[in-house]
PDB file of N, CA and C in Angstrom:
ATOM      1  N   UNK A   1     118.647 -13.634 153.563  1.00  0.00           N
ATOM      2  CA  UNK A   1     119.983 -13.871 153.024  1.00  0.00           C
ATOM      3  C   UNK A   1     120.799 -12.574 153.106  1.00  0.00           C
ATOM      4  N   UNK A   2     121.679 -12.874 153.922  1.00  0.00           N
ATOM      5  CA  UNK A   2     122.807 -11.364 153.927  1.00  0.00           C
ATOM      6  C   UNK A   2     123.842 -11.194 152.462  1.00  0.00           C
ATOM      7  N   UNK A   3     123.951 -10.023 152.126  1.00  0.00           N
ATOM      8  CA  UNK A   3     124.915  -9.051 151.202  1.00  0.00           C
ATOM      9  C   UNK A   3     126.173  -9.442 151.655  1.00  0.00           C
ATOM     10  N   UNK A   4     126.754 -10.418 150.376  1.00  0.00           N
ATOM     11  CA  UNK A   4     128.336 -10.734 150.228  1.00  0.00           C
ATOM     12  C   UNK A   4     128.752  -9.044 150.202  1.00  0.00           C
ATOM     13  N   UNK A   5     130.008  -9.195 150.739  1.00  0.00           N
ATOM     14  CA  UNK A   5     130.509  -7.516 150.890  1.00  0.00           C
ATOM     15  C   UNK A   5     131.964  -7.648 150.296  1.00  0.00           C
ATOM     16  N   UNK A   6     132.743  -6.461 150.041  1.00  0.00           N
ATOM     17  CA  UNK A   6     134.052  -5.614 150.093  1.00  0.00           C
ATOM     18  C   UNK A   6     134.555  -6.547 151.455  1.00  0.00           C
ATOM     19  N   UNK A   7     134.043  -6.407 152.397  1.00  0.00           N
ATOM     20  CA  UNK A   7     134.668  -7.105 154.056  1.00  0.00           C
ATOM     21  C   UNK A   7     135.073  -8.002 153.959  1.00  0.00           C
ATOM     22  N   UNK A   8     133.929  -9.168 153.691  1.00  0.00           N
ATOM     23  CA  UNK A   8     133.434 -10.665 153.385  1.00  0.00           C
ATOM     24  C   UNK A   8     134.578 -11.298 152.706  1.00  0.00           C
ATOM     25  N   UNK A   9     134.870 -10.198 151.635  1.00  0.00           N
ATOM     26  CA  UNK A   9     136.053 -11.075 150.892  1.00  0.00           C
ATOM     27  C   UNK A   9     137.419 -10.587 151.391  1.00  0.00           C
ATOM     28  N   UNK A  10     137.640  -9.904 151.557  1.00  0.00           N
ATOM     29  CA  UNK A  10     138.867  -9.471 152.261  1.00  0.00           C
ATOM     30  C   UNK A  10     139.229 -10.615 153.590  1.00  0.00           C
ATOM     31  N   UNK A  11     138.230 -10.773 154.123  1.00  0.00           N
ATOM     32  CA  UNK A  11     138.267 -12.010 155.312  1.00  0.00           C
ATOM     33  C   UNK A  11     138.562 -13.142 154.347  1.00  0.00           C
ATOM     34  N   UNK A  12     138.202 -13.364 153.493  1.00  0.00           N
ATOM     35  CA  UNK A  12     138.478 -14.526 152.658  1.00  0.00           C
ATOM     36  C   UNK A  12     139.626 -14.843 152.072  1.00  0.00           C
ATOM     37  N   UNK A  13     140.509 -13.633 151.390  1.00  0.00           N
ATOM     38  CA  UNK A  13     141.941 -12.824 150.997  1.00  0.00           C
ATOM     39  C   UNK A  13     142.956 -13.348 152.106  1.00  0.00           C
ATOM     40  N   UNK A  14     142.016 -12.960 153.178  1.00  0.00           N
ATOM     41  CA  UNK A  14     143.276 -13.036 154.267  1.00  0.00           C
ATOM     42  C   UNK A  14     143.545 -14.599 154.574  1.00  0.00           C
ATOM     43  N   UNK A  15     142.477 -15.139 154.931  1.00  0.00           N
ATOM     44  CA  UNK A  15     142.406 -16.639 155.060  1.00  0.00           C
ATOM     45  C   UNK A  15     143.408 -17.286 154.241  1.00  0.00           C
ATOM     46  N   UNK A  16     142.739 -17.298 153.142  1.00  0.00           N
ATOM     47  CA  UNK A  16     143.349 -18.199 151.812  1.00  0.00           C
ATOM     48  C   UNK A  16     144.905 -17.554 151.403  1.00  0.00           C
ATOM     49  N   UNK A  17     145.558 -16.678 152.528  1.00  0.00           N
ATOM     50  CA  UNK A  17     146.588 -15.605 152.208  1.00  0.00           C
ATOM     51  C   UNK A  17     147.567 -16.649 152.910  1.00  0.00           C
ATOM     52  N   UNK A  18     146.905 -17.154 154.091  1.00  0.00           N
ATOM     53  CA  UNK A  18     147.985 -17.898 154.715  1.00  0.00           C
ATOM     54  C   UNK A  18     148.073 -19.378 154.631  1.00  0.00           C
ATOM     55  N   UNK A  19     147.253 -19.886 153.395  1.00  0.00           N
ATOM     56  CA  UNK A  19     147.402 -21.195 153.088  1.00  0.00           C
ATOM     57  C   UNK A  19     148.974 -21.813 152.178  1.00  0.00           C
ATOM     58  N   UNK A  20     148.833 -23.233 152.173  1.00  0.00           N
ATOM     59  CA  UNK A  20     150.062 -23.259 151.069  1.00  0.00           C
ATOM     60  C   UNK A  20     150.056 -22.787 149.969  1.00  0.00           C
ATOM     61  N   UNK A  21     150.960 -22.226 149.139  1.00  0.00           N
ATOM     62  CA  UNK A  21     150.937 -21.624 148.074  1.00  0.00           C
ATOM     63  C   UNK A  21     150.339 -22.758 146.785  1.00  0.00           C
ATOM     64  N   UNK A  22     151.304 -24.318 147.237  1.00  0.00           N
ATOM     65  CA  UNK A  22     150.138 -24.965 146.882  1.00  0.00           C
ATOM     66  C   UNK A  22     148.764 -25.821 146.250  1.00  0.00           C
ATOM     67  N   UNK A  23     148.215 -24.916 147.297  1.00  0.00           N
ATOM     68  CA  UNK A  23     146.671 -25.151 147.550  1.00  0.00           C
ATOM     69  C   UNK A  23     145.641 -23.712 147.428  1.00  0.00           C
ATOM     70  N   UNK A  24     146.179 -22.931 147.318  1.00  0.00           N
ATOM     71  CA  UNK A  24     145.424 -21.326 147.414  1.00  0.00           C
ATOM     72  C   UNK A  24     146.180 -20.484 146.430  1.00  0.00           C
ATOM     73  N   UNK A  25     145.354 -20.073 145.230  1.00  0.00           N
ATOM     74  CA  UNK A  25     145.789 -19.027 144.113  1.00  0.00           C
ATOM     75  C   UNK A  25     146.483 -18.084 145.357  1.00  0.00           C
ATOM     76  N   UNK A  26     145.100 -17.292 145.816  1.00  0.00           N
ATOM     77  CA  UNK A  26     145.566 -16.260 147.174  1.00  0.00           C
ATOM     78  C   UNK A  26     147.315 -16.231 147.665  1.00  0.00           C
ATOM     79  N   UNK A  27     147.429 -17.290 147.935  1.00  0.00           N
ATOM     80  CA  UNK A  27     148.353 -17.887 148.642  1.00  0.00           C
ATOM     81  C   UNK A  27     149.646 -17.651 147.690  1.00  0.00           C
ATOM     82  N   UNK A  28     149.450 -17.913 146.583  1.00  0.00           N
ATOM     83  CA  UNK A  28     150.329 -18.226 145.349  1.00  0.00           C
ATOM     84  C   UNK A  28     150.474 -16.846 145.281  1.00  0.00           C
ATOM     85  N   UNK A  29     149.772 -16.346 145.023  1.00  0.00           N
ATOM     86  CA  UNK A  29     150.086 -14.137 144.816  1.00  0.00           C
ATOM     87  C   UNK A  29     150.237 -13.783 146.086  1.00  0.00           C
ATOM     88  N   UNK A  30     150.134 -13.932 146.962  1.00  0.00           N
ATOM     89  CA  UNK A  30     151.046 -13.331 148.006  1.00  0.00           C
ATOM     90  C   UNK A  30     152.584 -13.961 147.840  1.00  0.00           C
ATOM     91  N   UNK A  31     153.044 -14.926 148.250  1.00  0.00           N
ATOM     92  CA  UNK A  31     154.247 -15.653 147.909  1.00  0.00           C
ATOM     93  C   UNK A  31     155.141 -14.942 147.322  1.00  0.00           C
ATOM     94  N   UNK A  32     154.268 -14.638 145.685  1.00  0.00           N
ATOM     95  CA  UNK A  32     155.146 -14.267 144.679  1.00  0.00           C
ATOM     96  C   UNK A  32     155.318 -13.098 144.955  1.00  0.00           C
ATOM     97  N   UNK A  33     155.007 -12.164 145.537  1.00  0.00           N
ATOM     98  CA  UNK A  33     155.382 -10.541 146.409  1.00  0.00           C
ATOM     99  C   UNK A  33     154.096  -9.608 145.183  1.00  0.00           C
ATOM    100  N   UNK A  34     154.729  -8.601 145.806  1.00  0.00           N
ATOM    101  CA  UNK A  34     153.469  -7.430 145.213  1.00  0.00           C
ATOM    102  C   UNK A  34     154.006  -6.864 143.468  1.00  0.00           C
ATOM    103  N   UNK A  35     155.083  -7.535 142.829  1.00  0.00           N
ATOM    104  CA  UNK A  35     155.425  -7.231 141.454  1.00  0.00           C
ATOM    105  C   UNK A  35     154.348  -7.967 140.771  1.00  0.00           C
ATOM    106  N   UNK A  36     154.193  -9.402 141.048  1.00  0.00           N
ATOM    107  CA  UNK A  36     153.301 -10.537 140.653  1.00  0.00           C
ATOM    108  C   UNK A  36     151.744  -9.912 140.532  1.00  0.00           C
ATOM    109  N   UNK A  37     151.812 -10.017 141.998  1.00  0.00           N
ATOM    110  CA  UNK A  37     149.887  -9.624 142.569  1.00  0.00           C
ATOM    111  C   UNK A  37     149.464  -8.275 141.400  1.00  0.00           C
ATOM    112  N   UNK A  38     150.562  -7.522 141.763  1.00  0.00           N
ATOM    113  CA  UNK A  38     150.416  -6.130 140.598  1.00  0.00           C
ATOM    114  C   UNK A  38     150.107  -6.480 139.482  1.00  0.00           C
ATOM    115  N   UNK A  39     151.247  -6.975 138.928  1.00  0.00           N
ATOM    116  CA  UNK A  39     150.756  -6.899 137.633  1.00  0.00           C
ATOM    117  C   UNK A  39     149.575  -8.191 137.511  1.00  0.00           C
ATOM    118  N   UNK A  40     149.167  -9.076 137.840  1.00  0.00           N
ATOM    119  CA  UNK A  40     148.027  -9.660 137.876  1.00  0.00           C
ATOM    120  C   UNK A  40     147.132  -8.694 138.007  1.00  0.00           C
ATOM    121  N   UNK A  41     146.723  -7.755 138.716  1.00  0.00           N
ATOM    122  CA  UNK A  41     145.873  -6.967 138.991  1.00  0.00           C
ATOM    123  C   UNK A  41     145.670  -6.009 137.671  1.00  0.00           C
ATOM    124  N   UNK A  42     146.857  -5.885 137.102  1.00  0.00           N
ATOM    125  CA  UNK A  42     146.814  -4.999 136.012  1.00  0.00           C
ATOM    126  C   UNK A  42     146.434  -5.097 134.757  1.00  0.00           C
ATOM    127  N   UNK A  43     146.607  -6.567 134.972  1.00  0.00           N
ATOM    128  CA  UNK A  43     145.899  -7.142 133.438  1.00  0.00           C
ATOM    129  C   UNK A  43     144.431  -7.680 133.659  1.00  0.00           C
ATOM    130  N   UNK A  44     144.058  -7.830 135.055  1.00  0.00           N
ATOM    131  CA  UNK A  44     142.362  -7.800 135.145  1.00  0.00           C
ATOM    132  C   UNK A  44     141.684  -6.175 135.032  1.00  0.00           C
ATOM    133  N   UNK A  45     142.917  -5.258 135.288  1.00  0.00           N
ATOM    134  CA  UNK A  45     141.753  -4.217 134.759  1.00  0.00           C
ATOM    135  C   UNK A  45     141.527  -3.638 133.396  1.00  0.00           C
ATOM    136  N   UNK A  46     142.552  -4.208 132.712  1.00  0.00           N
ATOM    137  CA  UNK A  46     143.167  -3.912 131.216  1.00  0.00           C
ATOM    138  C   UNK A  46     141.930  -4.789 130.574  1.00  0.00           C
ATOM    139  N   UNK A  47     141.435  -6.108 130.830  1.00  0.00           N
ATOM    140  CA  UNK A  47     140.216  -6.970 130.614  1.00  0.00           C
ATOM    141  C   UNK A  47     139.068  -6.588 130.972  1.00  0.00           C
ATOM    142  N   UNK A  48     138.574  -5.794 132.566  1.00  0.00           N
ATOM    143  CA  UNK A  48     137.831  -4.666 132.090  1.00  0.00           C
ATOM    144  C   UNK A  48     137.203  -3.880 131.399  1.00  0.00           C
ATOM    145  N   UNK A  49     138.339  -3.196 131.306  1.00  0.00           N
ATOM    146  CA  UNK A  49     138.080  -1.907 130.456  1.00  0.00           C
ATOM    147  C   UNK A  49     138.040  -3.011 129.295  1.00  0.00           C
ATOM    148  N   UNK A  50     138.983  -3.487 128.454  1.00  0.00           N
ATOM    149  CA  UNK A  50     137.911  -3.979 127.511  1.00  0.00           C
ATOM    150  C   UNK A  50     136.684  -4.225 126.970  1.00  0.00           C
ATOM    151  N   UNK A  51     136.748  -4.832 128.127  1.00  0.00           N
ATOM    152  CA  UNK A  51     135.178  -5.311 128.110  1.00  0.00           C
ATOM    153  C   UNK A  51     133.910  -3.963 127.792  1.00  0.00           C
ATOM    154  N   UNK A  52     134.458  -2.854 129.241  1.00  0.00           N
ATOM    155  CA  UNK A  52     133.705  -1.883 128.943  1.00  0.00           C
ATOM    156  C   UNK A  52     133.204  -1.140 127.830  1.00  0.00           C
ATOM    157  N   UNK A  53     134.054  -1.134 126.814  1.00  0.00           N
ATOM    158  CA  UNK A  53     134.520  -0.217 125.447  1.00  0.00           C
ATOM    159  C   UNK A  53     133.649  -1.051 124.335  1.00  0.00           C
ATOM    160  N   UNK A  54     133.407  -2.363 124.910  1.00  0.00           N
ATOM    161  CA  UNK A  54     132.737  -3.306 124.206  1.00  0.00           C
ATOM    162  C   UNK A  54     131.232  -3.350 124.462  1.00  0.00           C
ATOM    163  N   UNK A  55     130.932  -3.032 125.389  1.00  0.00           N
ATOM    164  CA  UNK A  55     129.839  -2.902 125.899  1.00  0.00           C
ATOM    165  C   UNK A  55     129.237  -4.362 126.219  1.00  0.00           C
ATOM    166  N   UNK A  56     130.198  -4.831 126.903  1.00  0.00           N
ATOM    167  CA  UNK A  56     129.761  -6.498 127.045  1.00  0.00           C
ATOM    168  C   UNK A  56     129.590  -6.783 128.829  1.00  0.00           C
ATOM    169  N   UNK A  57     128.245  -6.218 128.770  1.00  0.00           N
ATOM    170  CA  UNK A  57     128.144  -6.238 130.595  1.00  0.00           C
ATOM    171  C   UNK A  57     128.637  -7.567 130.915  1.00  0.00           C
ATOM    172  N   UNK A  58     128.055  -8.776 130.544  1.00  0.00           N
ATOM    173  CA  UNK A  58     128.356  -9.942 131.411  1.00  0.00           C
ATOM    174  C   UNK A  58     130.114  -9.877 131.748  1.00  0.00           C
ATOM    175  N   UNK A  59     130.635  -9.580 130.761  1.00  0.00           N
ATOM    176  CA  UNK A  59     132.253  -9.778 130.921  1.00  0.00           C
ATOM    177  C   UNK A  59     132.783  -8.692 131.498  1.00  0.00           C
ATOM    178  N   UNK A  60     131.923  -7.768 131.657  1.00  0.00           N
ATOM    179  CA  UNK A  60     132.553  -7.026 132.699  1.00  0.00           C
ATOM    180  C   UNK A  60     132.474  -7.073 133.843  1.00  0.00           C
ATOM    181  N   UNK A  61     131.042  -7.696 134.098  1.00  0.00           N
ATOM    182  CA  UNK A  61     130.797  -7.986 135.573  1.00  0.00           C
ATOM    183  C   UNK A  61     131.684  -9.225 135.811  1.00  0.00           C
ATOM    184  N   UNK A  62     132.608  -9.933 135.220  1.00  0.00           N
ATOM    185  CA  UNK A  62     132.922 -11.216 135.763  1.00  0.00           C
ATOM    186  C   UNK A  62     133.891 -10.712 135.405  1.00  0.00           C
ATOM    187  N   UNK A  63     134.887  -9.420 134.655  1.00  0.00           N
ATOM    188  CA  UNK A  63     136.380  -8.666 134.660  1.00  0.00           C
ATOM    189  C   UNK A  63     136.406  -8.199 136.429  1.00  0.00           C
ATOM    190  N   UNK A  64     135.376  -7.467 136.242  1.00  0.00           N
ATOM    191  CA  UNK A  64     135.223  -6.467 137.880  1.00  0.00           C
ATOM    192  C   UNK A  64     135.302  -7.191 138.699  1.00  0.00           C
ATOM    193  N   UNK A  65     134.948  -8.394 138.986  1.00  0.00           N
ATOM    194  CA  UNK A  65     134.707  -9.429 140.217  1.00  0.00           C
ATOM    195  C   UNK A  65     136.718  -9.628 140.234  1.00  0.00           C
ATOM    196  N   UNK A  66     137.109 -10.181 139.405  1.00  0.00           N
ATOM    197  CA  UNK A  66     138.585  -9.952 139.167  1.00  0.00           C
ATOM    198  C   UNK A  66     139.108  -9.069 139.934  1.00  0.00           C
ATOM    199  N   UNK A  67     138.694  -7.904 139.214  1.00  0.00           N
ATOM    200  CA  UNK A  67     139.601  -6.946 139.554  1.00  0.00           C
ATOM    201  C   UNK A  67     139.395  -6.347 141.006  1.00  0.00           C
ATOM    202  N   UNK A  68     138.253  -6.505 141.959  1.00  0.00           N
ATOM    203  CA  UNK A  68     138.141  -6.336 142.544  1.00  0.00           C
ATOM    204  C   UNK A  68     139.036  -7.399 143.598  1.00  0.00           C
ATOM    205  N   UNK A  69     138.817  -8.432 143.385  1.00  0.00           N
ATOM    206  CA  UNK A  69     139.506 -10.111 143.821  1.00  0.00           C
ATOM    207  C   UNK A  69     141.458  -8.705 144.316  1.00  0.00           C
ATOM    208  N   UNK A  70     141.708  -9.094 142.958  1.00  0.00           N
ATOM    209  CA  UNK A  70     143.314  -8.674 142.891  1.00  0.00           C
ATOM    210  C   UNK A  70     143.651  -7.881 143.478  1.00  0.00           C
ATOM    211  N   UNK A  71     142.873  -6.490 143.617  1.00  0.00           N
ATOM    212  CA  UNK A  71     143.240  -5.223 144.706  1.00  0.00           C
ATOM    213  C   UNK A  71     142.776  -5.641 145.539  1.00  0.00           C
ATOM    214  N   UNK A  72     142.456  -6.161 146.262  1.00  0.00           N
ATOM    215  CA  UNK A  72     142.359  -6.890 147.518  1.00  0.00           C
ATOM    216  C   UNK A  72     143.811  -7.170 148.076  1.00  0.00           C
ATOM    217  N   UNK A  73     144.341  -8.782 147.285  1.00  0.00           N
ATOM    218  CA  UNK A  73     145.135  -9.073 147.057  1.00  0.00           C
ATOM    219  C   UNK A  73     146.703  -8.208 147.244  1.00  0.00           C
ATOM    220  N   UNK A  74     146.533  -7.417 146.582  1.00  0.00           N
ATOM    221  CA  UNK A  74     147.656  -6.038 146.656  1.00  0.00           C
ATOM    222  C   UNK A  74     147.372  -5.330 147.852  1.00  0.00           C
ATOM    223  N   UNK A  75     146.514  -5.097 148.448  1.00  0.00           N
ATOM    224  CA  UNK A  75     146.059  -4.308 149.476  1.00  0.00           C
ATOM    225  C   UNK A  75     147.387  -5.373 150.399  1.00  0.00           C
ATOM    226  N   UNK A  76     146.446  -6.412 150.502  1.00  0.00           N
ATOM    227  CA  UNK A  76     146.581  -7.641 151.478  1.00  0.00           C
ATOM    228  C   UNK A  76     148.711  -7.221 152.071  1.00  0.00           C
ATOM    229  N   UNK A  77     149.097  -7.539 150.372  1.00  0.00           N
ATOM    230  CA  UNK A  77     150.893  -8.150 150.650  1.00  0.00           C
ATOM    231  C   UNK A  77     151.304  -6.265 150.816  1.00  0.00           C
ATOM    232  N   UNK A  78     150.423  -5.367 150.876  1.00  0.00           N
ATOM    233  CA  UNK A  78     151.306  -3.654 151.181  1.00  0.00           C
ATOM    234  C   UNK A  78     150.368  -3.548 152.308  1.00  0.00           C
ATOM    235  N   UNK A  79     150.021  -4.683 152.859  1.00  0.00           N
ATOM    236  CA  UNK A  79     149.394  -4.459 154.526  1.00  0.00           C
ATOM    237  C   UNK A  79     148.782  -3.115 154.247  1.00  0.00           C
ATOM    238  N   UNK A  80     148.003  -2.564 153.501  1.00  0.00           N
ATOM    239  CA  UNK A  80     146.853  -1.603 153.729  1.00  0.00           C
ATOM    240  C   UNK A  80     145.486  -2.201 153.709  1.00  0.00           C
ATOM    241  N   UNK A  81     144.570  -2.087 154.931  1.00  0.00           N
ATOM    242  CA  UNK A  81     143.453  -2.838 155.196  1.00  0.00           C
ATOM    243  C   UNK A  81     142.592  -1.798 154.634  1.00  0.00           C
ATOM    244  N   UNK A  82     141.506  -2.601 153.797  1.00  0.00           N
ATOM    245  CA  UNK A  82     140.474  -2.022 153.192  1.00  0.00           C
ATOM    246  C   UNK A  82     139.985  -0.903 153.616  1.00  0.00           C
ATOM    247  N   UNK A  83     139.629  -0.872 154.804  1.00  0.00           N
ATOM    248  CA  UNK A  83     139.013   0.353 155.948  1.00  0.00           C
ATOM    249  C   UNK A  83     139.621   1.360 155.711  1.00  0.00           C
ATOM    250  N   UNK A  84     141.015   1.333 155.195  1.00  0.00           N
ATOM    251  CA  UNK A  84     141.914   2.690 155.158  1.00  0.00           C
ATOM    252  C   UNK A  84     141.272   2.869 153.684  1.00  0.00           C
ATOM    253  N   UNK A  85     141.662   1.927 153.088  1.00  0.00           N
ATOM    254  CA  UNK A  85     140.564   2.543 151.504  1.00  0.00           C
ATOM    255  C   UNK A  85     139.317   3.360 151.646  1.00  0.00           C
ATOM    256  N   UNK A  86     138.767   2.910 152.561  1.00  0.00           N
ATOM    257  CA  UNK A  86     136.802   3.356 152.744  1.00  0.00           C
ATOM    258  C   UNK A  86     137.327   4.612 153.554  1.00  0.00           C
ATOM    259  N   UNK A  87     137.755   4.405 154.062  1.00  0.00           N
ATOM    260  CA  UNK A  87     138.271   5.861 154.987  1.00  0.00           C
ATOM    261  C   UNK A  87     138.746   6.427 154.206  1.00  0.00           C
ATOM    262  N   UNK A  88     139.350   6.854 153.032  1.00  0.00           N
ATOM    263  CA  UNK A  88     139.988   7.714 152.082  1.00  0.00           C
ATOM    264  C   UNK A  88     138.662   8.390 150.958  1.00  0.00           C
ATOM    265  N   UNK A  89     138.147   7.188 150.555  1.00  0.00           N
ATOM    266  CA  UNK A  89     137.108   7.352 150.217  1.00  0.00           C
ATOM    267  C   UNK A  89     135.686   8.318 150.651  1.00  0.00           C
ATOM    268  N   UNK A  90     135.513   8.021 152.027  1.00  0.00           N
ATOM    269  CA  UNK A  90     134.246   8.620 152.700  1.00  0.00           C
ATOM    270  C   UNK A  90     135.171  10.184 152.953  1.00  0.00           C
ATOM    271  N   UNK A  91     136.781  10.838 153.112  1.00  0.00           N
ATOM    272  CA  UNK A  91     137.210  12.005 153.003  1.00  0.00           C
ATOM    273  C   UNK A  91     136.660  12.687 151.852  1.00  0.00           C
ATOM    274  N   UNK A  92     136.942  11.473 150.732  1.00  0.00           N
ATOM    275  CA  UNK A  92     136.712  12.584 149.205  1.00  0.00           C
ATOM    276  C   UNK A  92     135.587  12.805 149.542  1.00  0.00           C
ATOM    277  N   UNK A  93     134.582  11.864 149.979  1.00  0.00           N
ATOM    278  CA  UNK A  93     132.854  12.492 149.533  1.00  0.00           C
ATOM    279  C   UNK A  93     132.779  13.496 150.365  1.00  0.00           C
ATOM    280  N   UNK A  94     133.451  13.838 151.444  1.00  0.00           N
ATOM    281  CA  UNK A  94     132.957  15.675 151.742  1.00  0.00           C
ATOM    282  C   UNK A  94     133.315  16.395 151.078  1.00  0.00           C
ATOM    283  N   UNK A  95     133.597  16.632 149.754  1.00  0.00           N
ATOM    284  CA  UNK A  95     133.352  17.655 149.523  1.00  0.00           C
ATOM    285  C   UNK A  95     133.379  16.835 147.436  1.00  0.00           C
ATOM    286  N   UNK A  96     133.139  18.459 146.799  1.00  0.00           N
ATOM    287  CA  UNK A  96     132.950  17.413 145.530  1.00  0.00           C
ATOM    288  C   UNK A  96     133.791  16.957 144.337  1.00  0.00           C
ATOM    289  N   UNK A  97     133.580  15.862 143.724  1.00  0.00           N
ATOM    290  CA  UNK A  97     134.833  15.269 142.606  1.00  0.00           C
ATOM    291  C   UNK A  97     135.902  16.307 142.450  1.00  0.00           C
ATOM    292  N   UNK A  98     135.042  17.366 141.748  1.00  0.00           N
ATOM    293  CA  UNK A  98     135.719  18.530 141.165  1.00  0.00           C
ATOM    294  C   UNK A  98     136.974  19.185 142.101  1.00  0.00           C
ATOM    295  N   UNK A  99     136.541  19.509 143.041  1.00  0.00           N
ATOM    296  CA  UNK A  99     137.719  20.048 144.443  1.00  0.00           C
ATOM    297  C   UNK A  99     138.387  19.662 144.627  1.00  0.00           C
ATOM    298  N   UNK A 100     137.820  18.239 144.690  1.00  0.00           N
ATOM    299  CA  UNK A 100     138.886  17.273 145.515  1.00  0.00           C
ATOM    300  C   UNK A 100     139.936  16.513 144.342  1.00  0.00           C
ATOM    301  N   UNK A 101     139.337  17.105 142.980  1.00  0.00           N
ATOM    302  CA  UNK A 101     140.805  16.813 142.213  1.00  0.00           C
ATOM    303  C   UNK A 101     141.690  17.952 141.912  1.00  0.00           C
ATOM    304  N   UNK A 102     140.830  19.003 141.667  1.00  0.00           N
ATOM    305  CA  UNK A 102     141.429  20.379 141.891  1.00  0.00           C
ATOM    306  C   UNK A 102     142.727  20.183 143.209  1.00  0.00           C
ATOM    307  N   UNK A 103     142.011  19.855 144.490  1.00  0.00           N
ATOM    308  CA  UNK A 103     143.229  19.847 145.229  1.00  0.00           C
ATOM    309  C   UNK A 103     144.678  19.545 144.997  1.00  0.00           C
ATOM    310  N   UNK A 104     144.571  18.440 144.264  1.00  0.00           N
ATOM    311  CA  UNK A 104     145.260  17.553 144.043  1.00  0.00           C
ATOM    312  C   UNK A 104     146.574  17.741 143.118  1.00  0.00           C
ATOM    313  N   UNK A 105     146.029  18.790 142.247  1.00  0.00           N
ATOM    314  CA  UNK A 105     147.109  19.382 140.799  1.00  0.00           C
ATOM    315  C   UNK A 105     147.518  20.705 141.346  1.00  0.00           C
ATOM    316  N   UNK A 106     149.212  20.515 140.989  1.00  0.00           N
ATOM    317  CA  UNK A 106     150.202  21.311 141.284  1.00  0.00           C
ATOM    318  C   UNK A 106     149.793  22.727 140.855  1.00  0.00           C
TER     319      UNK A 106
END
């Protein structure tokens, strides 16, 4: 049995991106533009972190699945493809947290 991925669903994002609005949530948050998708996204991580502070793994693992879902989603309607995420990502890991936020402040 192969590992559902980050990819997997993004292929799925995109699919269900170009269905009727509808028939596809997906579909329905793209439509509504990236104010919508946003703040949808913003209140699955706000449920999250709840959760986290609570220490209520199950609900976080089923906040995170969310929140992961929604930045997708946002990725999707500001046309930035995941890969550019992982590619930003695999930059920071050369070198460490610390630096690479150091860089970052004025």
């Amino acid at each position: 049995m192969s590992e559902f991925t980050l990819d997997d669903l993004e292929k799925i994002v995109d699919a269900r991106s170009k269905a009727s609005p509808d028939e596809s949530w997906t579909a329905k948050l793209v439509a509504a533009g990236q104010s919508k998708a946003a703040k949808k996204m913003g209140e699955e991580a706000i449920e999250a972190v709840m959760a986290a502070v609570t220490d209520d793994r199950d609900n976080l693992t089923y906040e995170a699945a969310d929140l992961l879902y929604h930045l997708l989603v946002v990725l999707k309607v500001a046309g930035i493809p995941l890969q550019d995420v992982m590619a930003e990502l695999e930059r920071r890991t050369a070198q460490s947290g610390l630096k690479e936020k150091a860089s970052r402040q004025s």
